[in-house]
Protein backbone atom coordinates (compact mmCIF):
# COMPACT_ATOMS: atom_id res chain seq x y z
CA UNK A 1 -6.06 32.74 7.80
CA UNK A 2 -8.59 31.93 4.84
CA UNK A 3 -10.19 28.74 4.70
CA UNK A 4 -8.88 25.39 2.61
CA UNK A 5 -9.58 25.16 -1.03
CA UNK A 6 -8.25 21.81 -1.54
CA UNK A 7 -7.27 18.39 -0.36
CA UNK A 8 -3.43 18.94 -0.20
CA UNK A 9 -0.79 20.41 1.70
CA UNK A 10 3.43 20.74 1.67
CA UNK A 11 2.97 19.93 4.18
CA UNK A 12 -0.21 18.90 6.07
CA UNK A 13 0.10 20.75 10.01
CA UNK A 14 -1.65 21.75 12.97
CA UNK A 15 -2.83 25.03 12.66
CA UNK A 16 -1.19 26.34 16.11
CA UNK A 17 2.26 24.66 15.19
CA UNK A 18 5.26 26.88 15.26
CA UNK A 19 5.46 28.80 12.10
CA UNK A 20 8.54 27.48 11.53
CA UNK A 21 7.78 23.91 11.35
CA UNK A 22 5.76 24.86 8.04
CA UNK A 23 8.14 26.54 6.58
CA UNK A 24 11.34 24.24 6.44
CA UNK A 25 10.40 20.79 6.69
CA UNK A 26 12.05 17.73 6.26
CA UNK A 27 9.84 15.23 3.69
CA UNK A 28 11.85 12.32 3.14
CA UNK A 29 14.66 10.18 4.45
CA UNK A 30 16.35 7.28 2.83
CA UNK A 31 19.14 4.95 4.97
CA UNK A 32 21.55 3.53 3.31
CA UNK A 33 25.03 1.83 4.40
CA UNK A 34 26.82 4.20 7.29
CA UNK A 35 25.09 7.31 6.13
CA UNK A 36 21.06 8.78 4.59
CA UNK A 37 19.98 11.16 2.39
CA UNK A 38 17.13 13.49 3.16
CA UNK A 39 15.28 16.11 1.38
CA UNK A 40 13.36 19.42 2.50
CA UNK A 41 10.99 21.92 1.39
CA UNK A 42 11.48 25.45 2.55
CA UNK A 43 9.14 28.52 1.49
CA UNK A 44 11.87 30.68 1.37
CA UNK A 45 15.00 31.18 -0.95
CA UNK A 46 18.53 30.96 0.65
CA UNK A 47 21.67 28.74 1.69
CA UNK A 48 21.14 25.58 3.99
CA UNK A 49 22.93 23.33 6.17
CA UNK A 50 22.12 20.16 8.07
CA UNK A 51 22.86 19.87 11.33
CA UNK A 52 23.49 16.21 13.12
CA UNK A 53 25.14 13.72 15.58
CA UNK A 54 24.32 10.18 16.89
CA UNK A 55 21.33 10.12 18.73
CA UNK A 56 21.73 11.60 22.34
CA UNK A 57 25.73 12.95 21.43
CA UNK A 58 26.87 16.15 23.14
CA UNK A 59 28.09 17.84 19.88
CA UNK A 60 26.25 18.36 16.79
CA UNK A 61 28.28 18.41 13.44
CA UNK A 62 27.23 20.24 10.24
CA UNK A 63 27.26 19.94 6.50
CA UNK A 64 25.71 21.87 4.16
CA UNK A 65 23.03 20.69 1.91
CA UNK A 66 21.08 22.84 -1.16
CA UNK A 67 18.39 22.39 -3.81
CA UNK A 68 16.08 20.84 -1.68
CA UNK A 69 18.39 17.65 -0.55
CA UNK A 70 21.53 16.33 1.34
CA UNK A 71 23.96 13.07 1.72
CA UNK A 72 25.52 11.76 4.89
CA UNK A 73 28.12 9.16 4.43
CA UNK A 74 30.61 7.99 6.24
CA UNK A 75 28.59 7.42 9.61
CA UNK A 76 28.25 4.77 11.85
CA UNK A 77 26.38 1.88 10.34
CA UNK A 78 23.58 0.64 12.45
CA UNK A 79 23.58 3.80 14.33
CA UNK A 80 20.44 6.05 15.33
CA UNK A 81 21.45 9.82 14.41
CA UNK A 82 18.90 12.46 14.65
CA UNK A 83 19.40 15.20 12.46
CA UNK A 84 17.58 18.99 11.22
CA UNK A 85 17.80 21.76 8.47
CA UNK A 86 18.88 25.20 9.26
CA UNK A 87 18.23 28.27 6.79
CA UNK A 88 21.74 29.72 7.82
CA UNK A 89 20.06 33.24 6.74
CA UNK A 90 18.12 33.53 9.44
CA UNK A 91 18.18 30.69 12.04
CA UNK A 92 15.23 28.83 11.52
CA UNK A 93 15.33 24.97 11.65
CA UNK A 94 13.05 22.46 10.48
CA UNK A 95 11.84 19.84 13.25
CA UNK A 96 14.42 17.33 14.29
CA UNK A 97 14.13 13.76 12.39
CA UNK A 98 15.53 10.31 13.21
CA UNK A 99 17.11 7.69 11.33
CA UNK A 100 18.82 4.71 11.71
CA UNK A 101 21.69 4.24 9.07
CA UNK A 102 22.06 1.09 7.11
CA UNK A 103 20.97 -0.81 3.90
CA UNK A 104 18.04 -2.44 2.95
CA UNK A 105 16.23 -4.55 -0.03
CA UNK A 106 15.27 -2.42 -2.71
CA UNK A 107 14.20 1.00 -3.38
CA UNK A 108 13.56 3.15 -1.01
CA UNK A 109 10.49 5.07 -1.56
CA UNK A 110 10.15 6.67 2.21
CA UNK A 111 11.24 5.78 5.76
CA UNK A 112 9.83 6.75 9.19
CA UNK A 113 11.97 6.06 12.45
CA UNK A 114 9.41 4.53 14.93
CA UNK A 115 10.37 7.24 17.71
CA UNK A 116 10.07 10.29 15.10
CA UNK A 117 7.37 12.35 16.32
CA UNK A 118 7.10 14.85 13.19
CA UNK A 119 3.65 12.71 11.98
CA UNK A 120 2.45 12.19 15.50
CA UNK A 121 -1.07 13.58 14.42
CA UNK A 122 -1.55 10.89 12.68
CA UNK A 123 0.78 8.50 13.69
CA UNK A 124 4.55 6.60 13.70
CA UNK A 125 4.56 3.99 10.85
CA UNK A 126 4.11 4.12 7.35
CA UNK A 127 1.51 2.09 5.81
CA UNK A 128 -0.94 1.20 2.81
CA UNK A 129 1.42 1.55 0.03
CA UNK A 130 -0.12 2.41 -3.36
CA UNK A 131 1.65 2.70 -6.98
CA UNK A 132 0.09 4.23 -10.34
CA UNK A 133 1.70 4.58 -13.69
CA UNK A 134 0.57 7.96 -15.29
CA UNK A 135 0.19 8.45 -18.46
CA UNK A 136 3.16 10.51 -18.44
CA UNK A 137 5.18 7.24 -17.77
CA UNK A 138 5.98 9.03 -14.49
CA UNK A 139 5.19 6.74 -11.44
CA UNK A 140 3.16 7.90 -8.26
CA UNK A 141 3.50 5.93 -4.75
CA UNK A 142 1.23 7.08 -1.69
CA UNK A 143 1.38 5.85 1.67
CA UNK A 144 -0.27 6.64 4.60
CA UNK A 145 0.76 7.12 8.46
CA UNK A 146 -0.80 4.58 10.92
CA UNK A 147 -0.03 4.35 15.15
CA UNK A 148 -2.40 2.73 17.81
CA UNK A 149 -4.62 5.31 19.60
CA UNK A 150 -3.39 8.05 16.73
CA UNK A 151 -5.87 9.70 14.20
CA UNK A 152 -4.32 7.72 11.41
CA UNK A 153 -5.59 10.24 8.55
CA UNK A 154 -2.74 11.58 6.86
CA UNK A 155 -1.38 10.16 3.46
CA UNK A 156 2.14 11.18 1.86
CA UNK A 157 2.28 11.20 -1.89
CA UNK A 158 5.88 10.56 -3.95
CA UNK A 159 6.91 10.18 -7.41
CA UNK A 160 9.52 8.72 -9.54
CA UNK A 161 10.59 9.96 -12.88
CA UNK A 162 13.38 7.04 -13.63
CA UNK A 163 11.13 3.90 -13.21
CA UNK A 164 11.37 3.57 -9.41
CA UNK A 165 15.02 3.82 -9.07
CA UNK A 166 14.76 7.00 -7.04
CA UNK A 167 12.04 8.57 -5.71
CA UNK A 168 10.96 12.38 -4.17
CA UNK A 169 8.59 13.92 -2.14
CA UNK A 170 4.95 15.50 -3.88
CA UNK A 171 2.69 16.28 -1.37
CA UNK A 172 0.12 15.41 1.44
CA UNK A 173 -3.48 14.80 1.42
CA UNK A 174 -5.34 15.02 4.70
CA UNK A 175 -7.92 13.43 6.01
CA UNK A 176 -7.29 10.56 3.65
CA UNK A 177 -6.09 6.66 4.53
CA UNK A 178 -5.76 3.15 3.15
CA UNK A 179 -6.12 5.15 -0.14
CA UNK A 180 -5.60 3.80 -3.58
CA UNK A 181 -4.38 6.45 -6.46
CA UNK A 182 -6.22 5.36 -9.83
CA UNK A 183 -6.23 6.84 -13.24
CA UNK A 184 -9.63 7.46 -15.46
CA UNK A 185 -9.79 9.64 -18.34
CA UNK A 186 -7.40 12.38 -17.88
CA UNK A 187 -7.61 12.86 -14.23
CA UNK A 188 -5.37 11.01 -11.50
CA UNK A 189 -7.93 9.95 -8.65
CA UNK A 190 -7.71 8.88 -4.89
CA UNK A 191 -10.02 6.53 -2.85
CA UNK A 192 -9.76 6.80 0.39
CA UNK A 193 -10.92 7.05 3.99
CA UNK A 194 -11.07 10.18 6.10
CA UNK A 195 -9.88 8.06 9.00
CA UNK A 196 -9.94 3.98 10.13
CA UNK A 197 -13.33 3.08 9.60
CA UNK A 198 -14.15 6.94 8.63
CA UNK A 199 -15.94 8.26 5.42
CA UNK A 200 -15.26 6.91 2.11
CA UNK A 201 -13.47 9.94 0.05
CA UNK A 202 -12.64 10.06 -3.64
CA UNK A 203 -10.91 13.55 -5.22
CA UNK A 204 -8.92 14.26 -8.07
CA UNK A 205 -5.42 15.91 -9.79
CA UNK A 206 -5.77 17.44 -12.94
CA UNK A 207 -1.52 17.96 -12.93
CA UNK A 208 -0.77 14.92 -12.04
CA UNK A 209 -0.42 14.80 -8.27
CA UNK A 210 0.98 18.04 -7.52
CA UNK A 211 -2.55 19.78 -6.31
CA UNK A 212 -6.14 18.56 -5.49
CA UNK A 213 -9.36 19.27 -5.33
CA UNK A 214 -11.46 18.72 -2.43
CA UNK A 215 -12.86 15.33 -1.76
CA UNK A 216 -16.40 14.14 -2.35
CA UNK A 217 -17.94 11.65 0.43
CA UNK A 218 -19.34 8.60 -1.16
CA UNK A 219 -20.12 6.83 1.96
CA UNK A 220 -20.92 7.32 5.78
CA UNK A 221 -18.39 5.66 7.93
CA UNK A 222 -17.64 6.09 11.38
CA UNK A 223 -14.03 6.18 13.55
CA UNK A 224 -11.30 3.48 14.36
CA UNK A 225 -13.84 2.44 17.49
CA UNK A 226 -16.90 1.36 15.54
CA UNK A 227 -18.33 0.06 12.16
CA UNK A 228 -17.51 1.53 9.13
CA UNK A 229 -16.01 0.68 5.58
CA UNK A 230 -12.69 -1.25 5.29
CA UNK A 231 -10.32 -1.00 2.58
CA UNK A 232 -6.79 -1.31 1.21
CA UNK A 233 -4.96 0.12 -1.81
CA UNK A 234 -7.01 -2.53 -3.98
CA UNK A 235 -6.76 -2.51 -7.66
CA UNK A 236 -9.50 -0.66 -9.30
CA UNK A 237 -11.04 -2.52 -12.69
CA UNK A 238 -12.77 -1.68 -16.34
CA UNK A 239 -15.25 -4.89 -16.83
CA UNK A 240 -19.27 -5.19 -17.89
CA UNK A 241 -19.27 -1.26 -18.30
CA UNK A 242 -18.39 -0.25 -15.04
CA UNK A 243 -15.76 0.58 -12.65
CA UNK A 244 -15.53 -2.05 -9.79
CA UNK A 245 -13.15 -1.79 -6.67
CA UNK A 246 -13.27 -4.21 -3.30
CA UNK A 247 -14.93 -2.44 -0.04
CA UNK A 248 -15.35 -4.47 3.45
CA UNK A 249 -17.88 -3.05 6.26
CA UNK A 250 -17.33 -4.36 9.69
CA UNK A 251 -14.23 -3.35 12.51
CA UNK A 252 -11.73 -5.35 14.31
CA UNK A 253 -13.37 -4.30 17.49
CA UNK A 254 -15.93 -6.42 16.73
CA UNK A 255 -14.24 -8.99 14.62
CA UNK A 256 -15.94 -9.22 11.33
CA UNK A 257 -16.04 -7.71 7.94
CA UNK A 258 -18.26 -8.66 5.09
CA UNK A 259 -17.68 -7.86 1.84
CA UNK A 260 -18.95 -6.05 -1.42
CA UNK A 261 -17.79 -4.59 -4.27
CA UNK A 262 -18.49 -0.56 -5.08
CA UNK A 263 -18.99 0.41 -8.67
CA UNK A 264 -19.81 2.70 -11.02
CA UNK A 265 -21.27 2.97 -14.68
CA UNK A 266 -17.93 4.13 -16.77
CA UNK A 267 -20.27 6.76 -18.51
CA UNK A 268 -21.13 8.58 -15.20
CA UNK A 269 -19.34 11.70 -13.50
CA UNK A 270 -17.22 9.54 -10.72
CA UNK A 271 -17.49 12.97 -8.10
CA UNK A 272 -21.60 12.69 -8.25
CA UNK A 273 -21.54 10.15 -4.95
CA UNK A 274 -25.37 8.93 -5.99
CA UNK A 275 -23.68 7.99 -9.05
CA UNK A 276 -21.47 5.43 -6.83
CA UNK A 277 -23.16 1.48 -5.77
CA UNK A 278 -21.87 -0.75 -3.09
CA UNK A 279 -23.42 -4.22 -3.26
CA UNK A 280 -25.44 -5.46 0.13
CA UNK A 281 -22.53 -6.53 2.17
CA UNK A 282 -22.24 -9.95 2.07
CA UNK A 283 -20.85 -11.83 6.05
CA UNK A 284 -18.96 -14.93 6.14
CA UNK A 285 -20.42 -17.91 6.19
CA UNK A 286 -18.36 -20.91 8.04
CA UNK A 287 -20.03 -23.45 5.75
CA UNK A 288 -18.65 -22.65 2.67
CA UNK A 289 -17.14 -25.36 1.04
CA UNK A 290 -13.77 -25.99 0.93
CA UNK A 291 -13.09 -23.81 4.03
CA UNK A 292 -10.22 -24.66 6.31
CA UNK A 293 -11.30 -26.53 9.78
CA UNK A 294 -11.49 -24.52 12.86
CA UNK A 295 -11.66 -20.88 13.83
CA UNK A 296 -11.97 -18.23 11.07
CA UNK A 297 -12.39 -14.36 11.43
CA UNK A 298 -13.97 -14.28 7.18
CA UNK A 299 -12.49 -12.54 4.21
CA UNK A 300 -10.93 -9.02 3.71
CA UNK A 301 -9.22 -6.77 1.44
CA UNK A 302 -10.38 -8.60 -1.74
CA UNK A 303 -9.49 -8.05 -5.18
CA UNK A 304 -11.54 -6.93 -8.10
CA UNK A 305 -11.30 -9.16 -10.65
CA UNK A 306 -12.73 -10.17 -14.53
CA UNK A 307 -12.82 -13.90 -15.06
CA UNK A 308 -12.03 -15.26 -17.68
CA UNK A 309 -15.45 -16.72 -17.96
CA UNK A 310 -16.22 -12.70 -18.17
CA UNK A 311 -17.91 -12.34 -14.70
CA UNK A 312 -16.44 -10.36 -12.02
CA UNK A 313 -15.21 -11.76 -8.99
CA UNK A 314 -13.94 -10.47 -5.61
CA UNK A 315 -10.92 -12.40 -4.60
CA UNK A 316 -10.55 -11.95 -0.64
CA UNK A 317 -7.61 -12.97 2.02
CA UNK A 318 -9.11 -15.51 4.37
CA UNK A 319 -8.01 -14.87 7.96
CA UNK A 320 -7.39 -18.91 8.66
CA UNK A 321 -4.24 -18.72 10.76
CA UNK A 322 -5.93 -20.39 13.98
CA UNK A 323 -7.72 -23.13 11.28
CA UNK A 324 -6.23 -26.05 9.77
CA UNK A 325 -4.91 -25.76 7.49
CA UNK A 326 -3.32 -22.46 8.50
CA UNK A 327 -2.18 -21.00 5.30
CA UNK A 328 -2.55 -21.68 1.48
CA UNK A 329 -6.49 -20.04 1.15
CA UNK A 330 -8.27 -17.72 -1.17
CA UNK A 331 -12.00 -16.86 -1.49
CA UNK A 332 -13.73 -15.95 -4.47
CA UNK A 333 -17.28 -14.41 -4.61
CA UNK A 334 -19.13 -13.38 -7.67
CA UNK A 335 -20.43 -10.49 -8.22
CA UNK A 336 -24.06 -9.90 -9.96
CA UNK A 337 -23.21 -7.49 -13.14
CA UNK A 338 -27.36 -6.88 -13.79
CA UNK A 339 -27.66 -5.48 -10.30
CA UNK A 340 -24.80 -3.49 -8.88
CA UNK A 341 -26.67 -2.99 -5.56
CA UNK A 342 -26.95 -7.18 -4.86
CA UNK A 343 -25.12 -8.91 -2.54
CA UNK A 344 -21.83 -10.78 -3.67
CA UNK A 345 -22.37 -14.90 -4.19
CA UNK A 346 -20.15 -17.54 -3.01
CA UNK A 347 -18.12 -19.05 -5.97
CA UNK A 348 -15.17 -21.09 -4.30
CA UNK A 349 -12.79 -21.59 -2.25
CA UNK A 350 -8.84 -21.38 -3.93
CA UNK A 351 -5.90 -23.27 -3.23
CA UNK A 352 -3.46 -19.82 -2.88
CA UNK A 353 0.40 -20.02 -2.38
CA UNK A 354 0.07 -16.45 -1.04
CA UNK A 355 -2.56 -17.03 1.82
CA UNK A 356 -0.76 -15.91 4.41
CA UNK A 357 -2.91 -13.95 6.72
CA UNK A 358 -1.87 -10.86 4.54
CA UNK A 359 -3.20 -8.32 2.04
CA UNK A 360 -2.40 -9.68 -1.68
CA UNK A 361 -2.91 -8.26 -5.00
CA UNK A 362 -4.09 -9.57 -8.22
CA UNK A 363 -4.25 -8.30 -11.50
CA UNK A 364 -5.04 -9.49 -14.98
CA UNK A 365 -2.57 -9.74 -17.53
CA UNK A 366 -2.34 -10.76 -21.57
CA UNK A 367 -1.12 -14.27 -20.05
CA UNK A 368 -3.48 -14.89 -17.18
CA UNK A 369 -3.31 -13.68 -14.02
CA UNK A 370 -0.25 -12.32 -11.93
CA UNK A 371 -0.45 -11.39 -7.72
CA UNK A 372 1.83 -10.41 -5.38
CA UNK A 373 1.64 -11.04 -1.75
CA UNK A 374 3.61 -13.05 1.30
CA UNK A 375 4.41 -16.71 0.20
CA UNK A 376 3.04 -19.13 2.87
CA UNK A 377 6.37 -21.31 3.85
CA UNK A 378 5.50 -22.76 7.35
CA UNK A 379 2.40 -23.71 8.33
CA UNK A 380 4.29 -23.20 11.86
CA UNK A 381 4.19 -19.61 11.11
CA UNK A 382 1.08 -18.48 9.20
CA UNK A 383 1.30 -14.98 10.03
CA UNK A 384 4.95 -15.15 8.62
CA UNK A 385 5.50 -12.00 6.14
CA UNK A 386 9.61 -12.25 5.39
CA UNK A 387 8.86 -13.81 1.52
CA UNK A 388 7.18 -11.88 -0.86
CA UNK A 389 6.39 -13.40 -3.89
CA UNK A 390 4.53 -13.24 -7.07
CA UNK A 391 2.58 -16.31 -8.70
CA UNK A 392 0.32 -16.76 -11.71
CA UNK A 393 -2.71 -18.70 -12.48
CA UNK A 394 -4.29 -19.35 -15.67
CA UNK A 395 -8.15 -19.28 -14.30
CA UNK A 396 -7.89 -17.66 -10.84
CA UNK A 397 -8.06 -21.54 -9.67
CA UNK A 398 -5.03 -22.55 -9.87
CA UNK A 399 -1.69 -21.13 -8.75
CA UNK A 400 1.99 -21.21 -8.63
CA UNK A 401 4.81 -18.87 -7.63
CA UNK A 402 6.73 -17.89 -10.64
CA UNK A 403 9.33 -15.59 -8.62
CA UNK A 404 10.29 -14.46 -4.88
CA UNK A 405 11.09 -10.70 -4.85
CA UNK A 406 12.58 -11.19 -1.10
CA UNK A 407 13.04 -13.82 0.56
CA UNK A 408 14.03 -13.23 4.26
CA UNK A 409 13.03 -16.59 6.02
CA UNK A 410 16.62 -16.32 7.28
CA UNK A 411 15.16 -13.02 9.43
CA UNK A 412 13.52 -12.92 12.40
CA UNK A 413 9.85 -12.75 11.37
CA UNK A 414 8.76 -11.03 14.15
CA UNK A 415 10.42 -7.59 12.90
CA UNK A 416 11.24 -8.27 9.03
CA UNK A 417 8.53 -7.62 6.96
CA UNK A 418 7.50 -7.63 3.26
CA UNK A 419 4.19 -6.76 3.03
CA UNK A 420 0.91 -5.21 1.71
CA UNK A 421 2.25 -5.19 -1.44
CA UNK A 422 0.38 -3.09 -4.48
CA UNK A 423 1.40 -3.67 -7.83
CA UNK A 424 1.06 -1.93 -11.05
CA UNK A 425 2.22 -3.66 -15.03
CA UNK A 426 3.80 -1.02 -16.90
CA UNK A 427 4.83 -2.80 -20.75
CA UNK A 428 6.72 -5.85 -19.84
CA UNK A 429 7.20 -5.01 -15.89
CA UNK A 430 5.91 -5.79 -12.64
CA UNK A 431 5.91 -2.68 -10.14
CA UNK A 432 5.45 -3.26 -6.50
CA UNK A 433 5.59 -1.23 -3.34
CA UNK A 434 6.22 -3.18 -0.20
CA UNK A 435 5.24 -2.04 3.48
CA UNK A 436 8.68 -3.10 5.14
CA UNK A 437 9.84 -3.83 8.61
CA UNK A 438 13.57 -3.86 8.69
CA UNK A 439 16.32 -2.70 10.41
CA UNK A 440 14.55 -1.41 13.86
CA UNK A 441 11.37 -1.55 12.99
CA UNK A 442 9.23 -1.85 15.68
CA UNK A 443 7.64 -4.90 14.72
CA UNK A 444 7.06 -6.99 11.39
CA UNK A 445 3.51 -5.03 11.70
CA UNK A 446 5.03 -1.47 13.07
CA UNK A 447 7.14 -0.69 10.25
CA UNK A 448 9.66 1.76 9.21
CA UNK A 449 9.75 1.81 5.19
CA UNK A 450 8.37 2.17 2.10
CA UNK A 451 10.12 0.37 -0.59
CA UNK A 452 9.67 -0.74 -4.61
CA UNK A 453 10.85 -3.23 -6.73
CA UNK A 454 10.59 -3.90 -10.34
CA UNK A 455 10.19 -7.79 -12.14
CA UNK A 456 11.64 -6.94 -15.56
CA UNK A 457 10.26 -9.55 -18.63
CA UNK A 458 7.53 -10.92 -16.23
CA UNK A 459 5.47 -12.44 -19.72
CA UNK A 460 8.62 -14.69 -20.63
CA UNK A 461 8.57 -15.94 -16.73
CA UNK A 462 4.44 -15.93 -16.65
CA UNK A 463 4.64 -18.00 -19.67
CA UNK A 464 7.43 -20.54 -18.34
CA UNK A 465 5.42 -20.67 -15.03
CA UNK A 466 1.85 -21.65 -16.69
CA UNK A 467 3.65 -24.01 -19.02
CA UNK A 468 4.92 -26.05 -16.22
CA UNK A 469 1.85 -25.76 -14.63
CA UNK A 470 -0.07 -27.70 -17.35
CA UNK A 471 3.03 -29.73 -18.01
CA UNK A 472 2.30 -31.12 -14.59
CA UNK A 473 -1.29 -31.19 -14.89
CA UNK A 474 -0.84 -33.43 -18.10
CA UNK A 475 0.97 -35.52 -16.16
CA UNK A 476 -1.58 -36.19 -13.16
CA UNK A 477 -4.42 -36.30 -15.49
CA UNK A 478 -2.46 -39.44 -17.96
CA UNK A 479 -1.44 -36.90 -20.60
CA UNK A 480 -5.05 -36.25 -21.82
CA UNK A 481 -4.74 -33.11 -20.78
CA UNK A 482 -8.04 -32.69 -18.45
């Protein structure tokens, strides 16, 4: 065998699996009420069928299935079936996949049975959803594949071509996780990790997604055990001249992660790494004012951010769920613009309807601002992610929900799950990806999907929103409007 070339694979396995797992493989699953539909990649021409029964059933049933994808209906709804691809010319089978039938909210980009071993390399849950709009119109999703003790390197890649109504299966990049797909110039990019805590990776697609070229290291890390840099699918910005994106340093082993942004001068080659600055990492500090009372663990996964005082800002989920109060907290630090390699300053703390112990993302619109992220509705439950929500602000100070995308409250929160959101504007719409715990998930944090929804019109409701908003403000302040 010759040596890689790139940073992708259809797909990504060991190199002493059976043969035949990499040539028919089974890429993506979608539930749906008393039946799924699957698809598969096979390197060879010929006829297909799928084979399947309910999970642990003496008799398997067939169906047949061509041009790469297949529809069971008619099953037992909330029903575990496992299920695998046979090329009828010859025998071979794909590995066997599990699924649990039955509907759920919105979209469904991908979905991972918790007891599936076929991404056990890396792990059994799908996480760190990311969305891009190329300039193609055609949308791009990534995800990667998380389990505890697992190598957790491995990232999927899907697109959409009908505005995230349906969605199929691209490719895999490995190593690469909590990744964030980004467009600049004419290239489609990737930041990512090599692994929890690993090196910090950025490559490129010249044809839009479909193949890759190897990834340059920007940064040192370590592994899932120690130190290293932090990150989420986090929006990447244009402001000042440069390219700015959110990076922690720290580890949940040791319970803290400081923050700083990492930039880049919008004239340089982004694949030269010296060309790359991450600011001083910058550690919590308790006394901060306006923080919650009690026991904090700091800030993470912020968001890059222009003011609209022109400055840049990282605005950063504050881990306050054992503080009072227990929800309803942002952070905001500012960055310095003259010195990319400084350390981040405190600016405020934020009054933020989506502070629920959870990733959210924020983005700047014609309006304001818009973000997306789990609504904090019971201070009883601050680690609650069943609502997601979007809200608006006019200054990045103040906030209001303008629209729930879910709302699940009525679910048990301990295995229903909206969360992680990313979001991308594409005219007049919202998109968002959610990381989704539902139907057998193994917790709200183990989860099983992959899913996207789309806010049609959001100015008309951003507008309404912020109108209120000062309406309100009028009202507290007399009517003289400060």
């Amino acid at each position: 065998m010759r040596g890689i070339s790139g940073w992708n694979y259809r797909p990504y396995t060991l190199l002493n699996a059976p043969e035949k797992r990499r040539e028919l493989f089974v890429c993506r699953i979608a539930p749906q009420t008393a039946g799924f539909t699957f698809d598969y990649v096979d390197t060879r021409a010929g006829e297909h069928k799928v084979c399947y029964r309910l999970r642990g059933a003496a008799q398997w049933e067939e169906a047949p299935c061509a041009c790469g994808s297949g529809c069971l209906q008619s099953l037992e709804d909330q029903q575990d079936y496992e299920f695998y691809v046979l090329r009828t010319a010859d025998g071979t089978a794909s590995a066997v996949r599990l699924v649990r039938t039955g509907a759920v909210p919105g979209a469904i980009v991908n979905y991972l049975h918790p007891e599936d071993d076929v991404y056990a390399v890396s792990g059994h849950y799908l996480c760190s959803p990311g969305i891009v709009v190329l300039p193609d119109g055609r949308l791009m999703a990534s995800m990667d594949v998380f389990g505890r003790k697992t190598a957790q390197n491995l990232t999927l890649l899907f697109e959409s071509l009908d505005g995230g109504n349906t969605w199929r299966y691209v490719t895999e990049l490995y190593p690469c996780f909590w990744g964030k797909l980004f467009v600049h110039g004419q290239r489609l990019y990737m930041l990512g990790m090599a692994c929890e805590y690993g090196d910090l990776l950025l490559g490129y697609s010249e044809d839009g997604g479909y193949t890759w070229s190897k990834p340059v290291r920007l940064f040192n890390g370590s592994n899932a055990q120690e130190i290293g840099p932090h990150k989420a699918p986090m929006p990447l910005i244009c402001a000042q001249g440069r390219l700015y994106t959110a990076i922690d340093y720290g580890a949940w082993k040791y319970g803290i992660h400081d923050n700083a942004l990492l930039s880049i001068d919008l004239r340089d080659d982004l694949m030269e790494s010296t060309h790359w600055h991450l600011s001083q990492p910058l550690a919590f500090d308790a006394g901060w004012k306006g923080l919650p009372q009690g026991k904090m663990s700091g800030c993470i996964e912020g968001n890059a951010v222009e003011g609209p005082d022109g400055k840049v800002y990282n605005m950063l989920r504050l881990q306050q769920h054992m503080a009072e109060p227990s929800v309803g907290k942002a952070v905001l630090l500012e960055a310095d613009t003259a010195d990319p390699d400084a350390p981040l300053r405190f600016a405020a703390v934020v009054d933020f309807p989506l502070g629920a112990s959870s990733k959210f993302v924020v983005l700047r619109a014609k309006e304001g601002y818009v973000a997306v992220g789990n609504e904090a509705y019971d201070s009883a439950k601050p680690q609650a992610r069943n609502v997601l929500s979007v809200a608006v602000s006019p200054d990045l100070h103040h906030w209001k929900v303008m629209t729930r995308v879910v709302d699940a409250r009525d679910q048990d929160s301990r295995y229903v799950a909206f969360q992680y959101p990313d979001m991308a504007i594409q005219g007049d719409d919202l998109l968002i990806l959610s990381r989704t715990a539902w139907n057998g998930a193994q917790s709200y944090h183990d989860n099983n999907f992959i899913t996207c929804y789309r806010i049609t019109n959001y100015p008309a409701a951003m507008r309404e929103t912020l109108a209120s908003m000062n309406a309100a403000a009028n009202t507290r302040d007399g009517g003289n409007g400060k």
